[in-house]
C-alpha atoms as a PDB file:
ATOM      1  CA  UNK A   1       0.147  22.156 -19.167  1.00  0.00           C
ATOM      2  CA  UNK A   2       2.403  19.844 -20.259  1.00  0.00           C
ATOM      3  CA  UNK A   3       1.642  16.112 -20.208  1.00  0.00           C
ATOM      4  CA  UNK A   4       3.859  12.974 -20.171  1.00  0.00           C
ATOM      5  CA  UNK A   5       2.012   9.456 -20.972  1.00  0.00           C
ATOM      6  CA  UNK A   6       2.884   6.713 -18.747  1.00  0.00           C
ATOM      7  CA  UNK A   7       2.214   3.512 -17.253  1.00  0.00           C
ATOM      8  CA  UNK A   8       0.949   3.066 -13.534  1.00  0.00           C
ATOM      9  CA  UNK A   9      -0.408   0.232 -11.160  1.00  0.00           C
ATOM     10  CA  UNK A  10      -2.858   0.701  -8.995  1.00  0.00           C
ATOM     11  CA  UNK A  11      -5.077  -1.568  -6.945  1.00  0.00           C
ATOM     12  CA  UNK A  12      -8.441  -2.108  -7.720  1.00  0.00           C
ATOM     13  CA  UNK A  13      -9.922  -0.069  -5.042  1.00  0.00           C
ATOM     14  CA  UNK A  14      -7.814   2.740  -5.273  1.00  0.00           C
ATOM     15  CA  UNK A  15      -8.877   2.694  -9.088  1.00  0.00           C
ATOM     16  CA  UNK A  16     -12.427   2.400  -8.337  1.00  0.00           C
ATOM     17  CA  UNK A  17     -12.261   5.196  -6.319  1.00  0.00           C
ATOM     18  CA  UNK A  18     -10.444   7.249  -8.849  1.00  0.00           C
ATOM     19  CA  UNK A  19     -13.061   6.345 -11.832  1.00  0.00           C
ATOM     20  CA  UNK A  20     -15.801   7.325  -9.399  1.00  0.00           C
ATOM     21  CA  UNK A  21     -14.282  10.631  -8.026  1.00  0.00           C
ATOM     22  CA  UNK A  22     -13.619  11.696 -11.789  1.00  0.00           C
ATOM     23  CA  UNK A  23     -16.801  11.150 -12.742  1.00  0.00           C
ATOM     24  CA  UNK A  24     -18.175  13.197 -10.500  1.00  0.00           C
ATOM     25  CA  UNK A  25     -16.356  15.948 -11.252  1.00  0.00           C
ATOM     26  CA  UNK A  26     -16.705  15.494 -14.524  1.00  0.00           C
ATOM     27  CA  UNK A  27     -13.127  15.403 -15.602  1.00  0.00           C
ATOM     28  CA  UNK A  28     -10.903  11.952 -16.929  1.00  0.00           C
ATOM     29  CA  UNK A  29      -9.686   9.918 -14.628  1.00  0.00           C
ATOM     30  CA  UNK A  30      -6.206  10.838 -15.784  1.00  0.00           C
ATOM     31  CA  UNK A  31      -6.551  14.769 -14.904  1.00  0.00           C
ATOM     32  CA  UNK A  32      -8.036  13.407 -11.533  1.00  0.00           C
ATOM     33  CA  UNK A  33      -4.889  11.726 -10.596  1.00  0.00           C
ATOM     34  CA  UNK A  34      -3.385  14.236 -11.612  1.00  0.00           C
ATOM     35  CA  UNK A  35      -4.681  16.594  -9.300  1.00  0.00           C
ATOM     36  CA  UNK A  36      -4.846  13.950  -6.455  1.00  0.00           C
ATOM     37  CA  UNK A  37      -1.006  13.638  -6.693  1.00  0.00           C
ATOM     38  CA  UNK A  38      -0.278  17.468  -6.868  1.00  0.00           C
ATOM     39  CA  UNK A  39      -2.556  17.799  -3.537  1.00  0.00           C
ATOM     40  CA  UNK A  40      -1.211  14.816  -1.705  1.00  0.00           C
ATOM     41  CA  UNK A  41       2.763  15.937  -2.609  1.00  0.00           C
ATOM     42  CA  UNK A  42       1.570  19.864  -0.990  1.00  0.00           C
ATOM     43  CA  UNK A  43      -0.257  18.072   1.536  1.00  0.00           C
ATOM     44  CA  UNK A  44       3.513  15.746   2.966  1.00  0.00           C
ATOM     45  CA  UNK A  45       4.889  18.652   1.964  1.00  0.00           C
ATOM     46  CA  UNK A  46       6.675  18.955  -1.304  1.00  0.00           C
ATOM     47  CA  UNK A  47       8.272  21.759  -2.307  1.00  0.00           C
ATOM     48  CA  UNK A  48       9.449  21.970  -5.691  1.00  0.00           C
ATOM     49  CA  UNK A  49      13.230  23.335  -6.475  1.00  0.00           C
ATOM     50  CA  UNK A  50      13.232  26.822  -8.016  1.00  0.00           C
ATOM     51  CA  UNK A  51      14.306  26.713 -11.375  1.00  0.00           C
ATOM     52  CA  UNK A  52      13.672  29.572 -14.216  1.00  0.00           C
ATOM     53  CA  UNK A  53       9.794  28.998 -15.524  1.00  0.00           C
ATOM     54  CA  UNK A  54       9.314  28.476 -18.834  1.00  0.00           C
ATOM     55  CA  UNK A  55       5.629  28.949 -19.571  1.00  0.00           C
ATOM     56  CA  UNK A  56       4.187  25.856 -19.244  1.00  0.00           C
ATOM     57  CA  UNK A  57       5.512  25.668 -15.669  1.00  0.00           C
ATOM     58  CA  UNK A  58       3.844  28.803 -14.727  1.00  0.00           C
ATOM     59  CA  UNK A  59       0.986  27.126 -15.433  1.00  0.00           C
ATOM     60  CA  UNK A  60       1.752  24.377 -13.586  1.00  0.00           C
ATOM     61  CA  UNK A  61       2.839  26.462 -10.889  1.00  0.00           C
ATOM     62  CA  UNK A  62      -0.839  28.611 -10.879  1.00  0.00           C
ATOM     63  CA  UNK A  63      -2.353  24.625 -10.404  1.00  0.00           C
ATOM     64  CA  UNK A  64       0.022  23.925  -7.729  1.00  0.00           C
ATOM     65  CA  UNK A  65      -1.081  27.156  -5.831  1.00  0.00           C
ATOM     66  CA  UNK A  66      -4.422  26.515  -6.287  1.00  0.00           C
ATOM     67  CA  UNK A  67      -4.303  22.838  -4.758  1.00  0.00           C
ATOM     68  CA  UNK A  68      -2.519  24.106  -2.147  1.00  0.00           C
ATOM     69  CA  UNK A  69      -5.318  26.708  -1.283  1.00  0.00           C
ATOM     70  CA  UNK A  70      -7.868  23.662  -1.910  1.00  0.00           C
ATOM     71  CA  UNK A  71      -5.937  21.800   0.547  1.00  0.00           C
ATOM     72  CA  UNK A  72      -6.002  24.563   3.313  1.00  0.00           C
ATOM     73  CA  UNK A  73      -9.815  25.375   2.617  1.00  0.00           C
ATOM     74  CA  UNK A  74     -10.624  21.663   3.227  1.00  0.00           C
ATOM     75  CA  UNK A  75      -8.702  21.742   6.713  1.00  0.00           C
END
């Protein structure tokens, strides 16, 4: 998957929580964020515009589906 450096703020608590989570899953915090925003945009209900996949967006697209189906499993 493609990635894109950038520059965010967050507040401390929502950082701590973010260090934390990763760690427990064992991944960066950056991949965890990741992942947190992909779930939270399925879970307000994002849908992305449907554009010809190139093959990184397929596999974006397999991640999406699979937060999605986290999402649903976790109610």
């Amino acid at each position: 998957m493609a990635t894109r450096k950038v520059t965010l703020s967050l507040d401390s608590g929502a950082l701590e929580f973010a260090e934390r989570a990763a760690k427990a899953h064992g991944i960066s915090v950056s991949s965890w964020l990741s992942k947190a925003a992909r779930r939270e945009a399925v879970r307000t209900g994002y849908t992305p515009q449907q554009v010809p996949a190139a093959p990184a967006a397929e596999a974006d697209e397999a991640e999406r589906t699979a937060a999605e189906k986290d999402m649903r499993a976790q109610g």
